[in-house]
PDB file of N, CA and C in Angstrom:
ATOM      1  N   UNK A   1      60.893-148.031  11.306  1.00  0.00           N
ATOM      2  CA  UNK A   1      60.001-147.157  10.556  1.00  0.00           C
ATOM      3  C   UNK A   1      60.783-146.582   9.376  1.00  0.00           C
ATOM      4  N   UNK A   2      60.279-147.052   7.692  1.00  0.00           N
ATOM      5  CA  UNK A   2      60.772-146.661   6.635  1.00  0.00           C
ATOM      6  C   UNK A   2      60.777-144.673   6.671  1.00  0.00           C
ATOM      7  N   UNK A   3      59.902-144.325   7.084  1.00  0.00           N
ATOM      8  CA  UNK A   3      59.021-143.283   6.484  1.00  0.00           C
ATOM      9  C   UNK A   3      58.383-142.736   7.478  1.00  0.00           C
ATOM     10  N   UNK A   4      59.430-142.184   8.616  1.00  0.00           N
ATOM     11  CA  UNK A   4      58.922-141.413  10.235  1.00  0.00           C
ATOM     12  C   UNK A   4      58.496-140.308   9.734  1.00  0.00           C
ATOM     13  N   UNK A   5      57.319-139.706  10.760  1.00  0.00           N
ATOM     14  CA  UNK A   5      56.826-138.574  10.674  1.00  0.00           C
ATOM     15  C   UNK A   5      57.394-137.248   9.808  1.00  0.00           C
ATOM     16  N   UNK A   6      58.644-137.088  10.166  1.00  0.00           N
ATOM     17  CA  UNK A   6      59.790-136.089   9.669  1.00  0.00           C
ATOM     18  C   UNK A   6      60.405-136.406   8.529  1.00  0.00           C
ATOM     19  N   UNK A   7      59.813-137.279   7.549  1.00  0.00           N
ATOM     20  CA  UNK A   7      60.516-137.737   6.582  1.00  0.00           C
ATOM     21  C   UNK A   7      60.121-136.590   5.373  1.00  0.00           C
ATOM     22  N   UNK A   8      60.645-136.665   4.230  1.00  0.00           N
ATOM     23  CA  UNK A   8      59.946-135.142   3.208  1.00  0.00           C
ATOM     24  C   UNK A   8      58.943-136.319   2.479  1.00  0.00           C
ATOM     25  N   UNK A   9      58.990-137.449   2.518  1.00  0.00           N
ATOM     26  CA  UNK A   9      58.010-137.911   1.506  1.00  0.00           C
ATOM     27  C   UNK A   9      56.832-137.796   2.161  1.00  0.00           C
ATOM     28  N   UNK A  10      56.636-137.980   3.456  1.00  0.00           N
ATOM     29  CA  UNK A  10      55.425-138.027   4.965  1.00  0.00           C
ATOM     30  C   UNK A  10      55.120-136.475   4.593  1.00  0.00           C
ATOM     31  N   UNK A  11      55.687-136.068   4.865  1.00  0.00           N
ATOM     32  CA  UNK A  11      55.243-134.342   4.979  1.00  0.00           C
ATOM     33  C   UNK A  11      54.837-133.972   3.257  1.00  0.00           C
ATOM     34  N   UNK A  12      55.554-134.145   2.316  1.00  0.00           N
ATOM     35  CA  UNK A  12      54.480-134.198   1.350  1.00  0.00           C
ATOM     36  C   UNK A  12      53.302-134.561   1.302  1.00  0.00           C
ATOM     37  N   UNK A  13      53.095-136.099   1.678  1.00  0.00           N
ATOM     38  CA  UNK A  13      51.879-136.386   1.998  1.00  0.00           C
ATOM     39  C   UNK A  13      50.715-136.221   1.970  1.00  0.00           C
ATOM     40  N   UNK A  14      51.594-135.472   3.476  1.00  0.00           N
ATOM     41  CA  UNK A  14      50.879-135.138   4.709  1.00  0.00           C
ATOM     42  C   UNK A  14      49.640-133.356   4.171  1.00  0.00           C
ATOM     43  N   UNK A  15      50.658-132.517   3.472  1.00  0.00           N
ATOM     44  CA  UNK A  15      50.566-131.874   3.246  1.00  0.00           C
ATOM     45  C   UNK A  15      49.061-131.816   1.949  1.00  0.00           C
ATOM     46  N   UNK A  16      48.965-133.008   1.425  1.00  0.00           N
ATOM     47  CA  UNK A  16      47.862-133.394   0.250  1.00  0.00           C
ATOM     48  C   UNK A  16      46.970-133.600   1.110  1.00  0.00           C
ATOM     49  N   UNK A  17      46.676-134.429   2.235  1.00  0.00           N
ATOM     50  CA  UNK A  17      45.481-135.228   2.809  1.00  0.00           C
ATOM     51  C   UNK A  17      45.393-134.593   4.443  1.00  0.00           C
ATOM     52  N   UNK A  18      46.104-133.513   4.812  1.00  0.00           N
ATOM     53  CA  UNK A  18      45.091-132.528   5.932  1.00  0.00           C
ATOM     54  C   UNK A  18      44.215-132.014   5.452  1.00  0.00           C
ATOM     55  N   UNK A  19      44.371-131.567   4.959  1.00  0.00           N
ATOM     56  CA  UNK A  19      43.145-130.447   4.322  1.00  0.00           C
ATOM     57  C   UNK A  19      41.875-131.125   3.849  1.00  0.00           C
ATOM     58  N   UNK A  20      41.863-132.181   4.474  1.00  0.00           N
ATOM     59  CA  UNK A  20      40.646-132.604   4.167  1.00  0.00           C
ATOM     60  C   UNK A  20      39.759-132.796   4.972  1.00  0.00           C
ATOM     61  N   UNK A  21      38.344-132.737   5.157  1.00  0.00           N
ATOM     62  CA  UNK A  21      37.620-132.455   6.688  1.00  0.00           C
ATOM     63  C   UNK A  21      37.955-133.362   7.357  1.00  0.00           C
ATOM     64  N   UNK A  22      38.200-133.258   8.667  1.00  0.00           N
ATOM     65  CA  UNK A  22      37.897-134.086   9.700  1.00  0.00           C
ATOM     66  C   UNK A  22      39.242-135.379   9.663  1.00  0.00           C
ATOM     67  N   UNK A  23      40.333-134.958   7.984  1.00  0.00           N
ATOM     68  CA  UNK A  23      41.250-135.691   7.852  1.00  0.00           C
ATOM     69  C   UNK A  23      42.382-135.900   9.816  1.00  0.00           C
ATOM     70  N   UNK A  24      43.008-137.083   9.694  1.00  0.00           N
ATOM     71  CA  UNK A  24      44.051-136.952  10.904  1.00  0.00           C
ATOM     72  C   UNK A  24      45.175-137.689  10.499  1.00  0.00           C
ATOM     73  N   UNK A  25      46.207-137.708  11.053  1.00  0.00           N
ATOM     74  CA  UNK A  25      47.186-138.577  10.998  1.00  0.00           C
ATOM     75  C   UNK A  25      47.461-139.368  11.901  1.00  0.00           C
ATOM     76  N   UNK A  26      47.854-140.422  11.887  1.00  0.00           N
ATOM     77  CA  UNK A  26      47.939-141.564  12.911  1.00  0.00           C
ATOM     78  C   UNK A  26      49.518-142.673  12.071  1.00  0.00           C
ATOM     79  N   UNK A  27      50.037-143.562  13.191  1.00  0.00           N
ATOM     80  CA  UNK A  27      50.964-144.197  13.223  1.00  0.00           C
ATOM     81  C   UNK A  27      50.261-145.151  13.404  1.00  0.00           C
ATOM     82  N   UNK A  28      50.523-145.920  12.439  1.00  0.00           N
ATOM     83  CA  UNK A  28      50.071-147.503  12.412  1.00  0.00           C
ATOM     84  C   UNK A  28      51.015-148.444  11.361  1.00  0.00           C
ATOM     85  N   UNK A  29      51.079-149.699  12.335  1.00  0.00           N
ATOM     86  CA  UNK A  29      52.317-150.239  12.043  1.00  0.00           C
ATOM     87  C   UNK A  29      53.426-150.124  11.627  1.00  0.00           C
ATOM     88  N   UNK A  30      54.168-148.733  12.143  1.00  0.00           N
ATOM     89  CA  UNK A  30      55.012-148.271  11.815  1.00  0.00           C
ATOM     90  C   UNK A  30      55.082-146.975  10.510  1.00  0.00           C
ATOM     91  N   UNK A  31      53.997-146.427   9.953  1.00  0.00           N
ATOM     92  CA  UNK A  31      53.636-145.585   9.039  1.00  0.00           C
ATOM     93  C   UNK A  31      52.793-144.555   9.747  1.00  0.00           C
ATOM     94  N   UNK A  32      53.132-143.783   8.853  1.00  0.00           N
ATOM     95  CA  UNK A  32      52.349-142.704   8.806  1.00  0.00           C
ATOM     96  C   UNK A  32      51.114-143.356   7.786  1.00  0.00           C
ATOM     97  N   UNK A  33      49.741-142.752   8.492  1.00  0.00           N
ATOM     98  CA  UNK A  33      48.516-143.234   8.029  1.00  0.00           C
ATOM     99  C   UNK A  33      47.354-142.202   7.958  1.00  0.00           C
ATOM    100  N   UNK A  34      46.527-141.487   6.829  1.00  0.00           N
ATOM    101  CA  UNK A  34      45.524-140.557   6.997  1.00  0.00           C
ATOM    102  C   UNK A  34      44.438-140.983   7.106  1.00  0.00           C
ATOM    103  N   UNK A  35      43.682-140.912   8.257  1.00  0.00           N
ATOM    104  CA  UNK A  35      42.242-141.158   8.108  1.00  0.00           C
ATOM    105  C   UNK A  35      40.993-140.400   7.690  1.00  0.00           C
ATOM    106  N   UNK A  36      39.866-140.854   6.845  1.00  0.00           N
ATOM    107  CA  UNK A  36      38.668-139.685   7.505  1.00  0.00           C
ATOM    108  C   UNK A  36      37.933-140.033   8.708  1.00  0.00           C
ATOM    109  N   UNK A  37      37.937-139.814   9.767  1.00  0.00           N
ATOM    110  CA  UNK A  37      36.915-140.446  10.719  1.00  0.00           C
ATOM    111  C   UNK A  37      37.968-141.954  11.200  1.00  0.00           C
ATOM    112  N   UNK A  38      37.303-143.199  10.872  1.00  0.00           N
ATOM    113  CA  UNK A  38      38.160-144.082  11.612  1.00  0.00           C
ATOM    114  C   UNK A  38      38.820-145.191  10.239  1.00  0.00           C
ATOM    115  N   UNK A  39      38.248-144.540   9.057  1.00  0.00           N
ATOM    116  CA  UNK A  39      39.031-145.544   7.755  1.00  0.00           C
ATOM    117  C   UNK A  39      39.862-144.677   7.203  1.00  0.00           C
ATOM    118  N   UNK A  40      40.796-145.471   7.128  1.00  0.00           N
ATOM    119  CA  UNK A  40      41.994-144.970   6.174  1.00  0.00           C
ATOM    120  C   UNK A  40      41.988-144.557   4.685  1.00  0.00           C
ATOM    121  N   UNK A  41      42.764-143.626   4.310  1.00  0.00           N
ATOM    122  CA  UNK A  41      42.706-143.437   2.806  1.00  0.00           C
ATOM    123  C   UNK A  41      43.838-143.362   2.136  1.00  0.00           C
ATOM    124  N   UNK A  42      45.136-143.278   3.044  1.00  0.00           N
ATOM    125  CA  UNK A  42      46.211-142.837   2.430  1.00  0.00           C
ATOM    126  C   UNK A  42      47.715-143.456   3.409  1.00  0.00           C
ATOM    127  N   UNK A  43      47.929-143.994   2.698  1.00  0.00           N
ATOM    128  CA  UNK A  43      49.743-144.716   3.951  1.00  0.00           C
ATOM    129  C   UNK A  43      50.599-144.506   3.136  1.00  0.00           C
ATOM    130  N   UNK A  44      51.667-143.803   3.857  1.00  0.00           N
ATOM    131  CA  UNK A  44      52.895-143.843   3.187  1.00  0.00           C
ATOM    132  C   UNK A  44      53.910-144.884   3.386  1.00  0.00           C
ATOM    133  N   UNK A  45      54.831-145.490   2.603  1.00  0.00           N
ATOM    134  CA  UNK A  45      55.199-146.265   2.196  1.00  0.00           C
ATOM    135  C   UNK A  45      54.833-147.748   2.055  1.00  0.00           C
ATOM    136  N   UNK A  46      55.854-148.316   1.051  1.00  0.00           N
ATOM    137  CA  UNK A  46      55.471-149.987   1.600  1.00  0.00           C
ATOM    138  C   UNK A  46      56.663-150.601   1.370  1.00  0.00           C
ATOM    139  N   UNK A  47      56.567-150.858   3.179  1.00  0.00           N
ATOM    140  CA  UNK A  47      58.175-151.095   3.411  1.00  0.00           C
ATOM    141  C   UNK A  47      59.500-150.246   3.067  1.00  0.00           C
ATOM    142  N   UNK A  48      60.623-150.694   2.484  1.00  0.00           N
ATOM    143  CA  UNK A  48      61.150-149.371   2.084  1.00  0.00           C
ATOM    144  C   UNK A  48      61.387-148.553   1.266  1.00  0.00           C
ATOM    145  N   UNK A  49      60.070-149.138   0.532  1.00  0.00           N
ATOM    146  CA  UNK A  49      59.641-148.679  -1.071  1.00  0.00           C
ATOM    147  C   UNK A  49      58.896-147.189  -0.817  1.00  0.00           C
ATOM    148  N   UNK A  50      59.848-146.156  -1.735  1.00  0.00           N
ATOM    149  CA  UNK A  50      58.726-144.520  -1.287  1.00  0.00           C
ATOM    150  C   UNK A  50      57.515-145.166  -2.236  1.00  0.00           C
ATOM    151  N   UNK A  51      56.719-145.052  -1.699  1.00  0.00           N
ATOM    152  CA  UNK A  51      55.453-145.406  -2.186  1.00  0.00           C
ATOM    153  C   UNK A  51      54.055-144.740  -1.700  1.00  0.00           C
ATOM    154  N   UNK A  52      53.355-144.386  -2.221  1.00  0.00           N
ATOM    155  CA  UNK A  52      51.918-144.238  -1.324  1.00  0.00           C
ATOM    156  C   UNK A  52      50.609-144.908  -1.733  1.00  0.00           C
ATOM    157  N   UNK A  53      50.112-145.427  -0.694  1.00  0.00           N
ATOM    158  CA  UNK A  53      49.268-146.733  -0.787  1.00  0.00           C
ATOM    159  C   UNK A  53      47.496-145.785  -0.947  1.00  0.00           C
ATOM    160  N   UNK A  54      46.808-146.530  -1.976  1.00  0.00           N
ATOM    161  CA  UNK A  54      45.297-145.471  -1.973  1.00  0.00           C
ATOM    162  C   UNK A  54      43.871-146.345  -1.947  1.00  0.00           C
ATOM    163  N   UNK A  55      43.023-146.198  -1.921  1.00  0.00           N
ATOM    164  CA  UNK A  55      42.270-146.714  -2.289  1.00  0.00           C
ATOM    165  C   UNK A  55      41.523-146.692  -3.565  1.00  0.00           C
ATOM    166  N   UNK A  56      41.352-146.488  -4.881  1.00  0.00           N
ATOM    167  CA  UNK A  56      41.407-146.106  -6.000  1.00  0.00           C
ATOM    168  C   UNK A  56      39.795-146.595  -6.478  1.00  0.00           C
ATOM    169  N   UNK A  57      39.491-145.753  -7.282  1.00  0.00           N
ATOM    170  CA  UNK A  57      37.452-146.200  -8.038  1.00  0.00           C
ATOM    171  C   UNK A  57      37.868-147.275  -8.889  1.00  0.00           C
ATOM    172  N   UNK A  58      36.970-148.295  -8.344  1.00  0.00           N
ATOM    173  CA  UNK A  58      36.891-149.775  -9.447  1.00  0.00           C
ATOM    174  C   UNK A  58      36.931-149.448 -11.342  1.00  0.00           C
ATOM    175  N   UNK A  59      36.856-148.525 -11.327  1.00  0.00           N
ATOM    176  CA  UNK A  59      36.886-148.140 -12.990  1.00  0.00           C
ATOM    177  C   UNK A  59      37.992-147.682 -13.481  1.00  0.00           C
ATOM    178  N   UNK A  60      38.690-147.408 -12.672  1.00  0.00           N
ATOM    179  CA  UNK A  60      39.927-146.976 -13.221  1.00  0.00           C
ATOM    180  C   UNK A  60      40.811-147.690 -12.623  1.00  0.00           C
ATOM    181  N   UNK A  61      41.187-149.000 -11.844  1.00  0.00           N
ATOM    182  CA  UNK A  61      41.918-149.686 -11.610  1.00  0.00           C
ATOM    183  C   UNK A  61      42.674-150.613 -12.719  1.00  0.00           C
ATOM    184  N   UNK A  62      41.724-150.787 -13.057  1.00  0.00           N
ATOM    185  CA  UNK A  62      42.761-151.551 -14.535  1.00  0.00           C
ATOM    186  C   UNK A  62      44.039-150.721 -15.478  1.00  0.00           C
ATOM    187  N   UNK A  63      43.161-149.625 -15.404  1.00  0.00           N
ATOM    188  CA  UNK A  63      44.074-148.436 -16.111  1.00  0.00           C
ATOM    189  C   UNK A  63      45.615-147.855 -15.286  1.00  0.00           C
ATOM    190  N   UNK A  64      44.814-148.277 -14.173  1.00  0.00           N
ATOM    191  CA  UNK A  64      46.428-147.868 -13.129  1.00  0.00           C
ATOM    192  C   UNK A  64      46.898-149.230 -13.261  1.00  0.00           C
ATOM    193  N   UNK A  65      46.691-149.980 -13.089  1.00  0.00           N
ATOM    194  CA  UNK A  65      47.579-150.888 -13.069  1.00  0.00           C
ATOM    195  C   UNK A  65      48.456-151.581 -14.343  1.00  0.00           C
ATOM    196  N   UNK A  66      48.030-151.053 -15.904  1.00  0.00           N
ATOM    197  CA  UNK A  66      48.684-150.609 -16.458  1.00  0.00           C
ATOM    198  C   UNK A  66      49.756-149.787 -16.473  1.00  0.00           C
ATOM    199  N   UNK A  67      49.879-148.884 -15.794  1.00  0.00           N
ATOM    200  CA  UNK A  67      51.153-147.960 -15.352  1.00  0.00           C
ATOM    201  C   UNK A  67      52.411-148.637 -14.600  1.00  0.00           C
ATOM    202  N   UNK A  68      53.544-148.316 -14.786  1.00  0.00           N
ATOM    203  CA  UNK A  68      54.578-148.637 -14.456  1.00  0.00           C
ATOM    204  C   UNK A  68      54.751-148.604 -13.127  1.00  0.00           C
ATOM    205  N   UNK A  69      54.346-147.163 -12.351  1.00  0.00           N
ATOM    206  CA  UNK A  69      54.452-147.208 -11.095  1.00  0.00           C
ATOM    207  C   UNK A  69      53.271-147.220 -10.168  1.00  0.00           C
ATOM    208  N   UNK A  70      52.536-148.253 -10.858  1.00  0.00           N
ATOM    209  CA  UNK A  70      51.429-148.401 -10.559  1.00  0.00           C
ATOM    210  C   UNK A  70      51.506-149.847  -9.365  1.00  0.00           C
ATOM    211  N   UNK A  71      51.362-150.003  -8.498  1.00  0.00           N
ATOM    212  CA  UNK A  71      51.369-151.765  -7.889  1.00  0.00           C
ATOM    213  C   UNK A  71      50.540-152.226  -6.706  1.00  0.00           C
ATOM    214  N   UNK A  72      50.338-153.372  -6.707  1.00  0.00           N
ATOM    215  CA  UNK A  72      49.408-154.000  -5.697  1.00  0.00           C
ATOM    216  C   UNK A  72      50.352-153.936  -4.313  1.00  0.00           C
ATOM    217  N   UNK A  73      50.104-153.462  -3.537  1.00  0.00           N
ATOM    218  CA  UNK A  73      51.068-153.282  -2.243  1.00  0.00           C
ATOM    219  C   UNK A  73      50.640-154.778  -1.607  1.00  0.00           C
ATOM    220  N   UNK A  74      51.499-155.504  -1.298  1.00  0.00           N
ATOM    221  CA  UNK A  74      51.480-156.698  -0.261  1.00  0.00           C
ATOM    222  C   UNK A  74      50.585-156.447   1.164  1.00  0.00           C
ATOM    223  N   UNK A  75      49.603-157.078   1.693  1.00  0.00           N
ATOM    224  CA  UNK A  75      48.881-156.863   2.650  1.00  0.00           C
ATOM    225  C   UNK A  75      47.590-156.361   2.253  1.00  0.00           C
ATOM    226  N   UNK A  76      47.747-154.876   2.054  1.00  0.00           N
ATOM    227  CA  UNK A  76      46.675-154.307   1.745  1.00  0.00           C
ATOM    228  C   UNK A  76      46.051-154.591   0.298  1.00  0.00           C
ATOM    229  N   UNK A  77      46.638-154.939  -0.786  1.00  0.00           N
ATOM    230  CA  UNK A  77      45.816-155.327  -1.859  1.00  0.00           C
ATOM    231  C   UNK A  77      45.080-156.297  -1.910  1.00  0.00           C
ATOM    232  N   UNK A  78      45.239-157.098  -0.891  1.00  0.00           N
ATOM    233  CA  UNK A  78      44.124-158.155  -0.445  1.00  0.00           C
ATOM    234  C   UNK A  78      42.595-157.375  -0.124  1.00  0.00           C
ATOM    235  N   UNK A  79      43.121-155.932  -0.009  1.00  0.00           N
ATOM    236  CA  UNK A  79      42.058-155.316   0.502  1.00  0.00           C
ATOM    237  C   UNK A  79      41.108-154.604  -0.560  1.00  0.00           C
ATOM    238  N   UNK A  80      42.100-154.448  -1.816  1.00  0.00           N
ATOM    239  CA  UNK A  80      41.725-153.312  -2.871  1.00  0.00           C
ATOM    240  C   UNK A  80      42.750-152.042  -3.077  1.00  0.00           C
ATOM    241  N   UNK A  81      43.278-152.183  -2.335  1.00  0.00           N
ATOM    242  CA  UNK A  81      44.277-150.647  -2.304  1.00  0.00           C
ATOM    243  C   UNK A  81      45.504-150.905  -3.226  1.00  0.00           C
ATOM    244  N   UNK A  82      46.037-149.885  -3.821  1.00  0.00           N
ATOM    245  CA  UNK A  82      46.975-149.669  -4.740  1.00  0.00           C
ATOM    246  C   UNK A  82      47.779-149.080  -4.290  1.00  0.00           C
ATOM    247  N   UNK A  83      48.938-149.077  -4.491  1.00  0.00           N
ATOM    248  CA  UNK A  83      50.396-148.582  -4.465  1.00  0.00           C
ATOM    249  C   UNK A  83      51.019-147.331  -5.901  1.00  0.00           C
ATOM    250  N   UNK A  84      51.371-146.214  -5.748  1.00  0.00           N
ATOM    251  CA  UNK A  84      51.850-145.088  -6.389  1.00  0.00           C
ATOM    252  C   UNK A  84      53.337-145.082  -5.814  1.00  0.00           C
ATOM    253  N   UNK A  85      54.427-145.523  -6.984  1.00  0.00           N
ATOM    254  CA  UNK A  85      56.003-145.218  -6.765  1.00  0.00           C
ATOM    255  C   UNK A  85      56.230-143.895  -6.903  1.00  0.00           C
ATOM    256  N   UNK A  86      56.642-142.866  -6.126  1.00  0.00           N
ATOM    257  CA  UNK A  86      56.983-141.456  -5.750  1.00  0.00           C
ATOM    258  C   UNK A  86      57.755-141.870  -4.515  1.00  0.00           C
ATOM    259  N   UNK A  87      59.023-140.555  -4.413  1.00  0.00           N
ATOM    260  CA  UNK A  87      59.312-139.772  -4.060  1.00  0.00           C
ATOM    261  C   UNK A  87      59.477-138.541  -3.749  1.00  0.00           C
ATOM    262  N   UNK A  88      60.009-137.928  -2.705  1.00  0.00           N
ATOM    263  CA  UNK A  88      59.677-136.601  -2.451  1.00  0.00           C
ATOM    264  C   UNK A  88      60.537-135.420  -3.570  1.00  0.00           C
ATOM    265  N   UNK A  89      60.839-136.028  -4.129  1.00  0.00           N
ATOM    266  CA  UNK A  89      61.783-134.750  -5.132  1.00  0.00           C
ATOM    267  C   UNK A  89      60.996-135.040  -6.832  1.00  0.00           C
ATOM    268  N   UNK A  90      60.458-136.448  -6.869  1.00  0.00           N
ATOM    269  CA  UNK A  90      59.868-137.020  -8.286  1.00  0.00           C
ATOM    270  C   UNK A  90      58.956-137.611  -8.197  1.00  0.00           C
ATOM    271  N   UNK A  91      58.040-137.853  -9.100  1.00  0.00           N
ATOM    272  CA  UNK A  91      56.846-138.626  -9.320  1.00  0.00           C
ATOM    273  C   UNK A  91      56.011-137.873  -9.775  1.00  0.00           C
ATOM    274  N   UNK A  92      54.700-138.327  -9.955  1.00  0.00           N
ATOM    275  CA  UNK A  92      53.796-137.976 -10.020  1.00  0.00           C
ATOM    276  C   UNK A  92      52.769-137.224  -9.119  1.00  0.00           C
ATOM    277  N   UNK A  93      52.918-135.952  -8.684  1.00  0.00           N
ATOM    278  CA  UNK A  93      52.217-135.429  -7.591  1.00  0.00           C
ATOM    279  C   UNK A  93      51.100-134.993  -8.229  1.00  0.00           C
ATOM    280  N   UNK A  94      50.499-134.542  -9.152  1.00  0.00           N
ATOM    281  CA  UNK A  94      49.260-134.531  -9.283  1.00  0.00           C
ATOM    282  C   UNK A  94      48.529-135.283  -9.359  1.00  0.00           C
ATOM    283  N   UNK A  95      48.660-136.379 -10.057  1.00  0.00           N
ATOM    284  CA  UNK A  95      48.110-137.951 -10.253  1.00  0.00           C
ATOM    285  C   UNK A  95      48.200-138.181  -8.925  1.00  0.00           C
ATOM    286  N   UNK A  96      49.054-138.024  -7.788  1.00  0.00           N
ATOM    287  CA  UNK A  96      49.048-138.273  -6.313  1.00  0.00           C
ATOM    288  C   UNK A  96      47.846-137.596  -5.910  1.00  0.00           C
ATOM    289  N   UNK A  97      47.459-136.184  -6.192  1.00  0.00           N
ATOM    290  CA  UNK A  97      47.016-136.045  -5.507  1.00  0.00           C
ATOM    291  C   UNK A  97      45.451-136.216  -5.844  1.00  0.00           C
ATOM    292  N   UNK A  98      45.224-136.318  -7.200  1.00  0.00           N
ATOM    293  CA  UNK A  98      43.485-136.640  -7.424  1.00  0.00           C
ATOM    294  C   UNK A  98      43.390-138.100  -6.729  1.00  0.00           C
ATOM    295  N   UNK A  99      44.541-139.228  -7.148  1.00  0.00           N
ATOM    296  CA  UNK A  99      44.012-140.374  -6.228  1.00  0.00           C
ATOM    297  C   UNK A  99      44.126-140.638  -5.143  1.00  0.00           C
ATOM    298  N   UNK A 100      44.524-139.671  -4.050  1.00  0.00           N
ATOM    299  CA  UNK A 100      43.898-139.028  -2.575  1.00  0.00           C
ATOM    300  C   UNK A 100      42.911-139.345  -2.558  1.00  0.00           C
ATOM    301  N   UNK A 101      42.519-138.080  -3.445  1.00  0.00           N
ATOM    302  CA  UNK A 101      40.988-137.391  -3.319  1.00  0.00           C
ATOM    303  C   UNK A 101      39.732-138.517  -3.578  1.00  0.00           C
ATOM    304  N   UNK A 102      40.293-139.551  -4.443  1.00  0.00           N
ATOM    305  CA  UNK A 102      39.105-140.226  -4.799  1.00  0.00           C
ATOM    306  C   UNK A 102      39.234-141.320  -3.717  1.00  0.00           C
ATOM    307  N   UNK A 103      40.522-141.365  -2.864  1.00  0.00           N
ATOM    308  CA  UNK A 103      40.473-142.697  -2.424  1.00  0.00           C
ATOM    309  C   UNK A 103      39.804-142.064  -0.787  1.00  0.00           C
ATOM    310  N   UNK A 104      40.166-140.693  -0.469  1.00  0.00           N
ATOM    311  CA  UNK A 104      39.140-139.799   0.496  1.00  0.00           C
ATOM    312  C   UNK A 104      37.895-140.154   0.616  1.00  0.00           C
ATOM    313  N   UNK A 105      37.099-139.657  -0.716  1.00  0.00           N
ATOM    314  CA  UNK A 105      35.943-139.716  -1.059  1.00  0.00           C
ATOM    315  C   UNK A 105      35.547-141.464  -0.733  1.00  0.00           C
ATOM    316  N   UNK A 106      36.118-142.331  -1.022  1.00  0.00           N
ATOM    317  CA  UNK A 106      35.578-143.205  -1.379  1.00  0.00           C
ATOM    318  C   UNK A 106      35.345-143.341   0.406  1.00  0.00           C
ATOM    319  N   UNK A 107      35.856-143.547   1.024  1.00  0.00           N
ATOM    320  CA  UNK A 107      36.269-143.431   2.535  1.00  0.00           C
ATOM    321  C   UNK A 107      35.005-142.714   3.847  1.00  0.00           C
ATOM    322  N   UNK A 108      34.939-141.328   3.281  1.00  0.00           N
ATOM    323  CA  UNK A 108      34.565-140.645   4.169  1.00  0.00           C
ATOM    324  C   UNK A 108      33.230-140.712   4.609  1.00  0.00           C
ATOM    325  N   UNK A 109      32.471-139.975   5.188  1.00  0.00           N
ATOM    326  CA  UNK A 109      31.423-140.084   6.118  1.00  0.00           C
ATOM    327  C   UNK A 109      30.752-139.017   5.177  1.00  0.00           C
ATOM    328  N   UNK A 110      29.270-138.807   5.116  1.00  0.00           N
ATOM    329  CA  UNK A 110      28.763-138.226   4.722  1.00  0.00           C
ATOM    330  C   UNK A 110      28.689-136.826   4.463  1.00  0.00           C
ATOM    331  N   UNK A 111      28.677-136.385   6.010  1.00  0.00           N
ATOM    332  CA  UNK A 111      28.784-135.074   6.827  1.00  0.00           C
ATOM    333  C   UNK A 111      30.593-134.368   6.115  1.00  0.00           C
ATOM    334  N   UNK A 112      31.072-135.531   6.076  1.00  0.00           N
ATOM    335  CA  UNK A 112      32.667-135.094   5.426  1.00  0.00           C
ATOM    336  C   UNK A 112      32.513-134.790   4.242  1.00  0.00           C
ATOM    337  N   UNK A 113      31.769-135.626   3.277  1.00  0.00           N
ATOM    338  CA  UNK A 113      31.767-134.960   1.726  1.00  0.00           C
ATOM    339  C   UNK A 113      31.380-134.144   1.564  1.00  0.00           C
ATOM    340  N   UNK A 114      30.071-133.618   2.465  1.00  0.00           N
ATOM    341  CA  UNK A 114      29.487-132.578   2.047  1.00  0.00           C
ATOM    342  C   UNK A 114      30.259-130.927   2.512  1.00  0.00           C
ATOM    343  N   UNK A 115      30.628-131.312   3.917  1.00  0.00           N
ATOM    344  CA  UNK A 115      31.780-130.136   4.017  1.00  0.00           C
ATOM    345  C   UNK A 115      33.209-130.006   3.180  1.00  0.00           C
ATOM    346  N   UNK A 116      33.316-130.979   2.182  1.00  0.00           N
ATOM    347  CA  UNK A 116      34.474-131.066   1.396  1.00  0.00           C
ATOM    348  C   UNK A 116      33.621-130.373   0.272  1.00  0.00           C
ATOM    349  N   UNK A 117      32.507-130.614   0.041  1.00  0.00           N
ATOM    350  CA  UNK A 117      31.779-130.156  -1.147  1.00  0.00           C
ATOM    351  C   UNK A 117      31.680-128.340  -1.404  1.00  0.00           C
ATOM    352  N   UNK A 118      31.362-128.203   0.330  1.00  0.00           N
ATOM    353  CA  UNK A 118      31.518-126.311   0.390  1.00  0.00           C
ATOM    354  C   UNK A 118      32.828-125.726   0.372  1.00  0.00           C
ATOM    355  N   UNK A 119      34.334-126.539   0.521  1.00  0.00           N
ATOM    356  CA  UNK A 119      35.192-126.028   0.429  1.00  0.00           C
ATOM    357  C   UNK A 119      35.561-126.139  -1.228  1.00  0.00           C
ATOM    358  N   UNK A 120      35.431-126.962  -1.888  1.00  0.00           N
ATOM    359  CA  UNK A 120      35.400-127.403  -3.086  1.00  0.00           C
ATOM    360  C   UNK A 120      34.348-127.550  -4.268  1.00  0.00           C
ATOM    361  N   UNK A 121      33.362-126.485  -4.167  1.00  0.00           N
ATOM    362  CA  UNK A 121      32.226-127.030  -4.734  1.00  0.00           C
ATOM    363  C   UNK A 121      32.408-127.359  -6.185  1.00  0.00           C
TER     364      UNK A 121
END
């Protein structure tokens, strides 16, 4: 495991994508993994790259992938998901954290947006 529970890049994270309704954390294949409900939105690393993996809105994918630390993570980009190069001391944490949020959103259950909606209206 690149990126155990106790790692500062995990707990950064971690720290972006609780707070989101009904968000959890789970270990899968060796990562730390956030779900809403039973789909994923957020994995940290890829492999032993600090990285965090998202699911990102079809309209702005081109535009990230223009970016430098922008990349198709192996496995999952078969799926659609994108890769963000950060670490826990550098990167981009705001840009981290809106494409959470959209890759949340894109994810969640109904009943979840809308209680994300009263915490956030």
């Amino acid at each position: 495991m690149w990126f155990p529970p106790g790692h500062p890049l995990a707990v950064r994270v971690r720290a972006i994508c609780l707070p989101y309704p009904e968000a959890v954390e789970a270990i899968a294949h060796g990562r730390c993994t956030f779900r809403a409900g039973k789909r994923q939105f957020a994995i940290v690393g890829v492999g032993p790259e600090p990285a965090v993996l998202f699911i990102p809105d079809e309209l702005e994918r081109p535009a990230l992938l223009e970016r430098d630390d922008v990349f198709v993570p192996p496995y999952e980009g078969a799926s659609g998901w994108l890769a963000l190069r950060v670490d826990e001391d550098a990167g981009d944490w705001a840009l981290l954290g809106e494409l959470i949020d959209t890759s949340y959103r894109r994810v969640a259950l109904q009943r979840q947006l809308r209680a994300l909606d009263v915490i956030d209206p």
